[in-house]
C-alpha atoms as a PDB file:
ATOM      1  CA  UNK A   1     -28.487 -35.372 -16.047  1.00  0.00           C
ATOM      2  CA  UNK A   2     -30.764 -36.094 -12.996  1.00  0.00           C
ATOM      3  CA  UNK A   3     -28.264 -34.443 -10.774  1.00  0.00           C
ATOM      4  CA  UNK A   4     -27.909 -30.978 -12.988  1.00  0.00           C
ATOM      5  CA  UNK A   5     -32.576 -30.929 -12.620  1.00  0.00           C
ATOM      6  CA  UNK A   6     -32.339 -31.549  -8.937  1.00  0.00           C
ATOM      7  CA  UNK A   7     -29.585 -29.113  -8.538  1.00  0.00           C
ATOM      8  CA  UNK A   8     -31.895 -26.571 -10.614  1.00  0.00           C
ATOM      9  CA  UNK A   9     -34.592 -27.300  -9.079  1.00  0.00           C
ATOM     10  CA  UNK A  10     -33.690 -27.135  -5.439  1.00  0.00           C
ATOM     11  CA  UNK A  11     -31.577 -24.064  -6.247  1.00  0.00           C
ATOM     12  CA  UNK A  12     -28.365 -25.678  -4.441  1.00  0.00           C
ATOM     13  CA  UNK A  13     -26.235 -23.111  -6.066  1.00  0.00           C
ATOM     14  CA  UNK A  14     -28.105 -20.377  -5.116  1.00  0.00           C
ATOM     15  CA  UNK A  15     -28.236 -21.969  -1.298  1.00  0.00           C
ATOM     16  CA  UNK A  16     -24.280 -22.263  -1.057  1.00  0.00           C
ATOM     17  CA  UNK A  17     -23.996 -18.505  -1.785  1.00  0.00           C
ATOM     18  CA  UNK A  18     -26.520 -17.517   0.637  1.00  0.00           C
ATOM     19  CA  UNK A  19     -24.660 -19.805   3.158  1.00  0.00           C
ATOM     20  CA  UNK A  20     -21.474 -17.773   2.130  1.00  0.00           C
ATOM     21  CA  UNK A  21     -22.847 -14.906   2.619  1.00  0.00           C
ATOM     22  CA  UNK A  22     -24.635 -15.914   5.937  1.00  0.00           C
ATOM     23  CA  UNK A  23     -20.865 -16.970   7.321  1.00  0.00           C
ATOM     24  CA  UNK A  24     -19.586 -13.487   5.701  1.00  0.00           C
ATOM     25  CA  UNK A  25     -22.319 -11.380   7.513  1.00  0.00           C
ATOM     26  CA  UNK A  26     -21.128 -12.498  11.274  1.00  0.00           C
ATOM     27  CA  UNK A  27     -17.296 -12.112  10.645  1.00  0.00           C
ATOM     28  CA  UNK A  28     -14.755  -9.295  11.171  1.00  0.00           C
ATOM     29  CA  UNK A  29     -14.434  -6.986   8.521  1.00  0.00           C
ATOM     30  CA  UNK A  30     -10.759  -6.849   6.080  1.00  0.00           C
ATOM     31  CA  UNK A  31     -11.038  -3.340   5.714  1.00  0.00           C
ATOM     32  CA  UNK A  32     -10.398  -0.308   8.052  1.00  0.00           C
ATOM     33  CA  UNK A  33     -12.733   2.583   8.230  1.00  0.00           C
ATOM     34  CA  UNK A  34     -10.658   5.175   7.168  1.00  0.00           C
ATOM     35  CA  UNK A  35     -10.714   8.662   8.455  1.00  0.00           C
ATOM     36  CA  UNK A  36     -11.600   7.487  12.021  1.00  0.00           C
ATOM     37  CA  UNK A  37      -9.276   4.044  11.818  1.00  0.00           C
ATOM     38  CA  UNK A  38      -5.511   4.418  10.447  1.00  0.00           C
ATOM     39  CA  UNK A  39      -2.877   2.092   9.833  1.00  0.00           C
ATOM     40  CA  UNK A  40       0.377   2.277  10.740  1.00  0.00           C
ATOM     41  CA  UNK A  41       2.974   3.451   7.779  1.00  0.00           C
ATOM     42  CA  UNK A  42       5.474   1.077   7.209  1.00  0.00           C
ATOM     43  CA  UNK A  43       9.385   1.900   7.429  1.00  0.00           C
ATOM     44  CA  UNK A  44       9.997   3.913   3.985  1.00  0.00           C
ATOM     45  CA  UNK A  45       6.654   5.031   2.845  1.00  0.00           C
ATOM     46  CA  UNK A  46       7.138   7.663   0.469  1.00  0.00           C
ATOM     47  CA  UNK A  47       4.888  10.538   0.576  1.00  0.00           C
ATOM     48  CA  UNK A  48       4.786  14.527  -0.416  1.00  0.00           C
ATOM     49  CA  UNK A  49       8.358  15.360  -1.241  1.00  0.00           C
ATOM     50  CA  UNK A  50       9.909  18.244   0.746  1.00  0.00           C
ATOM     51  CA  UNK A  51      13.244  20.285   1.325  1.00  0.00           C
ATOM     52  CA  UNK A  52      15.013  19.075   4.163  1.00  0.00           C
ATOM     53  CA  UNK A  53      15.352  22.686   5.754  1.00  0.00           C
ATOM     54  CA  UNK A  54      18.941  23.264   7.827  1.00  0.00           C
ATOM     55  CA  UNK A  55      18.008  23.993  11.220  1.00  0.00           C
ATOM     56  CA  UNK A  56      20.858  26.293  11.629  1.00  0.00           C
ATOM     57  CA  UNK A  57      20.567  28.529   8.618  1.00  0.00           C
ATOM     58  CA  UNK A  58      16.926  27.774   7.905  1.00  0.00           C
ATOM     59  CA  UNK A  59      17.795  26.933   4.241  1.00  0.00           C
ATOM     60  CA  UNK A  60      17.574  24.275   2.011  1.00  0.00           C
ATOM     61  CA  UNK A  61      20.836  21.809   1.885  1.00  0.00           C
ATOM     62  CA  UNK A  62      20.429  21.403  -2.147  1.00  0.00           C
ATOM     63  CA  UNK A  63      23.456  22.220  -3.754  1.00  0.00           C
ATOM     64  CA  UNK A  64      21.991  22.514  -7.559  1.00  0.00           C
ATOM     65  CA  UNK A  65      23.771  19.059  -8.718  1.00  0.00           C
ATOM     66  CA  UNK A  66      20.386  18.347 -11.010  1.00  0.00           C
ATOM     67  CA  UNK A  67      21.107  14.216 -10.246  1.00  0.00           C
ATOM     68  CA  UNK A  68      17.352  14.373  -9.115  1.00  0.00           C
ATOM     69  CA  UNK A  69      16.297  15.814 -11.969  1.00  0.00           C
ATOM     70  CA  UNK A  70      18.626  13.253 -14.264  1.00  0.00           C
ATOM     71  CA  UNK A  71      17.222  10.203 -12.589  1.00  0.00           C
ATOM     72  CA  UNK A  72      13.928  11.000 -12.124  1.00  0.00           C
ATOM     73  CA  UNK A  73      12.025   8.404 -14.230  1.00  0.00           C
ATOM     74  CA  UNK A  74       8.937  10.505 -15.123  1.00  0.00           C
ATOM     75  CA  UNK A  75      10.699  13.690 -15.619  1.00  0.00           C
ATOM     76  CA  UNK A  76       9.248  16.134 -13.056  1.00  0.00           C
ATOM     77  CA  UNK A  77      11.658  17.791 -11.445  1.00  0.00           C
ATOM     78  CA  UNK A  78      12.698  20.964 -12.987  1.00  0.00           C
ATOM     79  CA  UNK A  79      15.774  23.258 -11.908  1.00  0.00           C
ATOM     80  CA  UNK A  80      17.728  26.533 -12.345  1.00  0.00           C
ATOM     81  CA  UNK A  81      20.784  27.709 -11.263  1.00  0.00           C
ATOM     82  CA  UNK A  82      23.555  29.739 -11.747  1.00  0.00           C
ATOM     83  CA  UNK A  83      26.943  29.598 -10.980  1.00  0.00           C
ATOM     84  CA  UNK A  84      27.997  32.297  -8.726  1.00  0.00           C
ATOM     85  CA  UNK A  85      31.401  33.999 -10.145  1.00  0.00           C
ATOM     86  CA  UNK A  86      33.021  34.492  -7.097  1.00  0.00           C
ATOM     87  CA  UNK A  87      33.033  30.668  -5.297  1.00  0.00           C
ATOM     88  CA  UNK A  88      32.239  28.915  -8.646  1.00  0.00           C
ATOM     89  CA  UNK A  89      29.677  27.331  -6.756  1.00  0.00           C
ATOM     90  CA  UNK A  90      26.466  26.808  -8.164  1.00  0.00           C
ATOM     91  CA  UNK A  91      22.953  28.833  -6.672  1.00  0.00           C
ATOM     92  CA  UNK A  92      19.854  27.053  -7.003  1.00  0.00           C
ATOM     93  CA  UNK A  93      17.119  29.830  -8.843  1.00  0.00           C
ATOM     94  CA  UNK A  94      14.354  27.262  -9.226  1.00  0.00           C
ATOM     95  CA  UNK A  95      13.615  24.045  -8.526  1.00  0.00           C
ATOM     96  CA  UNK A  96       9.878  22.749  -9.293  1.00  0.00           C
ATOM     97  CA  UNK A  97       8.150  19.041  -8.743  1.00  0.00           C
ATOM     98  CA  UNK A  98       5.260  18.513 -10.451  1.00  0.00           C
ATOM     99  CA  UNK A  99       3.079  15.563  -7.992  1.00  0.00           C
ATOM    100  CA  UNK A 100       1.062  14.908 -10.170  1.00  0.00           C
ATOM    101  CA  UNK A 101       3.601  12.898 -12.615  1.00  0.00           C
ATOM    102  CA  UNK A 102       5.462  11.831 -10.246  1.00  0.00           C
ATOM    103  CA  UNK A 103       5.540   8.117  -9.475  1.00  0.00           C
ATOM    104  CA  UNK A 104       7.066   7.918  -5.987  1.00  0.00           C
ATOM    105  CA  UNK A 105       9.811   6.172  -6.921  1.00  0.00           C
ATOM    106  CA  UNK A 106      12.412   7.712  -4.501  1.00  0.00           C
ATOM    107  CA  UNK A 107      15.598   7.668  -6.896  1.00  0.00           C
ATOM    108  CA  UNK A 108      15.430  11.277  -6.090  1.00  0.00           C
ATOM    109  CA  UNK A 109      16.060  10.827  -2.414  1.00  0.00           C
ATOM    110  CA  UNK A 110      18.713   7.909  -3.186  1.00  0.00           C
ATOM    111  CA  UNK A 111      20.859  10.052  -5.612  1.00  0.00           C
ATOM    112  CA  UNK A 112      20.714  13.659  -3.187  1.00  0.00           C
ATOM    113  CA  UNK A 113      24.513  13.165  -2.399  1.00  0.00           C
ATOM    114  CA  UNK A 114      23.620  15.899   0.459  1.00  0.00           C
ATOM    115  CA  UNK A 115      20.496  14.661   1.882  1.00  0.00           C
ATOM    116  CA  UNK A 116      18.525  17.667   0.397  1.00  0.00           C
ATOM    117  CA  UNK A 117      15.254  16.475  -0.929  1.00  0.00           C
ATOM    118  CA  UNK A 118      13.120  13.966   1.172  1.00  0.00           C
ATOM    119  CA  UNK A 119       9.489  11.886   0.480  1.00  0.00           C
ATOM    120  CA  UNK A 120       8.067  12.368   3.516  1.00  0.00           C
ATOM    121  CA  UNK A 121       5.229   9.972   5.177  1.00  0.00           C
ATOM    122  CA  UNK A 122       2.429  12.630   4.793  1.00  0.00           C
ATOM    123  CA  UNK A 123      -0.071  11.616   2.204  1.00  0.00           C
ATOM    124  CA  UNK A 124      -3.056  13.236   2.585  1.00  0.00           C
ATOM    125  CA  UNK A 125      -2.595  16.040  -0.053  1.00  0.00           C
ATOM    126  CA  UNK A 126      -5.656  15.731  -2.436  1.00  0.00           C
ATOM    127  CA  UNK A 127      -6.681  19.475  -3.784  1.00  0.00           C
ATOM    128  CA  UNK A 128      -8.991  20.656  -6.278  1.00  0.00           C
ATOM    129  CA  UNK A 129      -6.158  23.052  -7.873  1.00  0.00           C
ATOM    130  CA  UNK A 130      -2.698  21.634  -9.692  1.00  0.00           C
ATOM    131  CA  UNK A 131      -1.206  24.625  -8.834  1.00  0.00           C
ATOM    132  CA  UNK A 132      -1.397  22.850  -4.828  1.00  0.00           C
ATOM    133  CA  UNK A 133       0.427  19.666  -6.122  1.00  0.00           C
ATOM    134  CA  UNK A 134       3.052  21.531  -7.945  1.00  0.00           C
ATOM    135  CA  UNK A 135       5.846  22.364  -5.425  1.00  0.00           C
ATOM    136  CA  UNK A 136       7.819  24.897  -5.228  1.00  0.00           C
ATOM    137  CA  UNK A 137      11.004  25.986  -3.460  1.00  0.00           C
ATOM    138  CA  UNK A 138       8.913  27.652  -0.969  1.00  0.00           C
ATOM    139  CA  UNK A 139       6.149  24.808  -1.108  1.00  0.00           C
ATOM    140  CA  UNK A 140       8.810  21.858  -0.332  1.00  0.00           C
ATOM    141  CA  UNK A 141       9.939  23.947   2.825  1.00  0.00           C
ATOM    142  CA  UNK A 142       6.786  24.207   3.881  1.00  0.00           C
ATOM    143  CA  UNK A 143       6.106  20.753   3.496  1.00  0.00           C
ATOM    144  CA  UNK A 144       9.338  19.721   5.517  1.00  0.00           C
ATOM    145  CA  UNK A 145       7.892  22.371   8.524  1.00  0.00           C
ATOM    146  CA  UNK A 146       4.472  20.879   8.059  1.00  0.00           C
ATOM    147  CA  UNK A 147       6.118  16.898   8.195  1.00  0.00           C
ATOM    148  CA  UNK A 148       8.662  17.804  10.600  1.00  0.00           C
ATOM    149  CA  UNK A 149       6.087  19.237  13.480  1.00  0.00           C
ATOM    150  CA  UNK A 150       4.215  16.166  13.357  1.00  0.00           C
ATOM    151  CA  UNK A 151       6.790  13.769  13.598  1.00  0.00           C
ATOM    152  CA  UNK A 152       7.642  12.348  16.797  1.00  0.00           C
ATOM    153  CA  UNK A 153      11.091  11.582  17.272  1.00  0.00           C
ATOM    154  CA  UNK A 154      13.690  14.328  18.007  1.00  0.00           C
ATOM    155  CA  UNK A 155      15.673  13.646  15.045  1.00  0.00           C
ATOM    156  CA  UNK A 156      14.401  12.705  11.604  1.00  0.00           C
ATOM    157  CA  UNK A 157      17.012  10.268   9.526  1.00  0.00           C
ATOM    158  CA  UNK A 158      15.607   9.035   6.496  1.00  0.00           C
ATOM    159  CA  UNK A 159      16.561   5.248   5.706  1.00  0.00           C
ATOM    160  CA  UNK A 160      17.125   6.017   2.094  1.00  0.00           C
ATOM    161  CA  UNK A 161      19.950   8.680   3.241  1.00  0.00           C
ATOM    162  CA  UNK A 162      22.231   5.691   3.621  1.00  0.00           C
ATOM    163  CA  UNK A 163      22.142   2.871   1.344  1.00  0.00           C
ATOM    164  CA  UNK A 164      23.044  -0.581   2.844  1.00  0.00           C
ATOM    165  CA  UNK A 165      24.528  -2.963   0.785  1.00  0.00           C
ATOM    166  CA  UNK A 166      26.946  -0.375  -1.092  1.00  0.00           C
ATOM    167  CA  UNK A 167      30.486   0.693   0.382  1.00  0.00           C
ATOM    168  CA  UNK A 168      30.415   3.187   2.363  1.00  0.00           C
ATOM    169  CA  UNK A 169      33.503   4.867   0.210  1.00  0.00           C
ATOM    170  CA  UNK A 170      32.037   4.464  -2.917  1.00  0.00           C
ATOM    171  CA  UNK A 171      29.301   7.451  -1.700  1.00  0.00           C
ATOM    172  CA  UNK A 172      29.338  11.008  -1.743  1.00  0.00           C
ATOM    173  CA  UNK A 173      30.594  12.336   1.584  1.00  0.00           C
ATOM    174  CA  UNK A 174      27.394  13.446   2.617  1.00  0.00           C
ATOM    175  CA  UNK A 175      25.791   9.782   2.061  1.00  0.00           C
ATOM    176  CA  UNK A 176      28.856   8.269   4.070  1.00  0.00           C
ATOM    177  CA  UNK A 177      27.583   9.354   7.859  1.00  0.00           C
ATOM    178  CA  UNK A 178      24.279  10.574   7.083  1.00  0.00           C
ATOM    179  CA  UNK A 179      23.342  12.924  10.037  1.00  0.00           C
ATOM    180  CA  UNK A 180      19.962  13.310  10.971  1.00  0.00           C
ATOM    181  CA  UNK A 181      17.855  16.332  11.259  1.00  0.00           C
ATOM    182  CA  UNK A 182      17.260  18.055  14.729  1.00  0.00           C
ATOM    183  CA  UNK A 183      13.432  19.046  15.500  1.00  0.00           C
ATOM    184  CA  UNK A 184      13.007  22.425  16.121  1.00  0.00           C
ATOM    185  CA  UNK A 185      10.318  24.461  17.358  1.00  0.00           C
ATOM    186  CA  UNK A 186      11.441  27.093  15.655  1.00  0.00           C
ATOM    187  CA  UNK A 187       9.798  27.977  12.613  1.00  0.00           C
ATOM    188  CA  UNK A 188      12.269  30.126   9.212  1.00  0.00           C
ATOM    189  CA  UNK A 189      10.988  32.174   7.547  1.00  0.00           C
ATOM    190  CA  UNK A 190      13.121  34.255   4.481  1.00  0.00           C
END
């Protein structure tokens, strides 16, 4: 009981937080100031999503297979197509992401069994308008051209493209030898 009226009365308590704080004050700081200090991304952050764009034809490589759209978790990738009468093949009309509900999860990336749709490492995208953070065909190009000017390498292979720990014939084709994207300085336009 004597102890606890000291302790009041000398304000001990009080004293060990200052000292905290004291120690606290002459220390490094834990956090980074942002816009002038960055850190470094770590190996598969996922960003804005984009269309990987073919540097040969300057087109998309998604062939309309809707697995994105089928594993997607939150539900917010939307597409059209038809199926064109003469190859049987099927013609992407739309295809639509809407950011805002997405969660960044990456199945869609995983699933692409031609590499098509990538979460790139850009992710400064805020906007005032959710018409900006709903992509597009023509939005997720220009997101790849955006990404794909800033990166540095040459080549641009995703590490979700291949997945390790599952046979390699047990993939589609185009998951079995992933091959990476050339950079280009060459910009498509339709």
């Amino acid at each position: 009981m004597m102890s606890n009226l000291l302790k009041k009365i000398l304000f001990i308590d009080l004293i060990r937080g200052l000292l905290i704080t004291l120690k606290t004050i002459f220390s490094r700081p834990v956090t980074i100031r942002y816009p002038k200090e960055r850190r470094p991304l770590e190996p598969g952050f996922r960003g804005r999503h984009a269309f990987v764009r073919e540097p040969d034809t300057g087109k998309e490589r998604c062939v309309a297979c809707t697995k994105c759209a089928q594993v997607c978790p939150s539900q917010c990738i939307h597409i059209d197509f038809i199926i064109n009468p003469e190859t049987g093949a099927r013609v992407l009309i739309k295809y639509e992401i809407d950011a805002l509900r997405c969660i960044f999860c990456g199945y869609c990336e995983e699933v692409c069994p031609v590499n098509a749709i990538v979460l790139t490492e850009f992710f400064e995208y805020a906007s005032f308008s959710k018409r900006d953070i709903y992509f597009d065909r023509e939005t997720l190009l220009k997101n790849w051209d955006d990404f794909i000017i800033q990166y540095e390498s040459k080549e641009y292979l995703n590490k979700f493209w291949y997945l390790p720990g599952i046979q390699r014939q047990r993939l589609p084709i185009g998951k079995r030898e992933p091959r990476a994207v050339l950079k280009t300085s060459e910009s498509f336009k339709e």
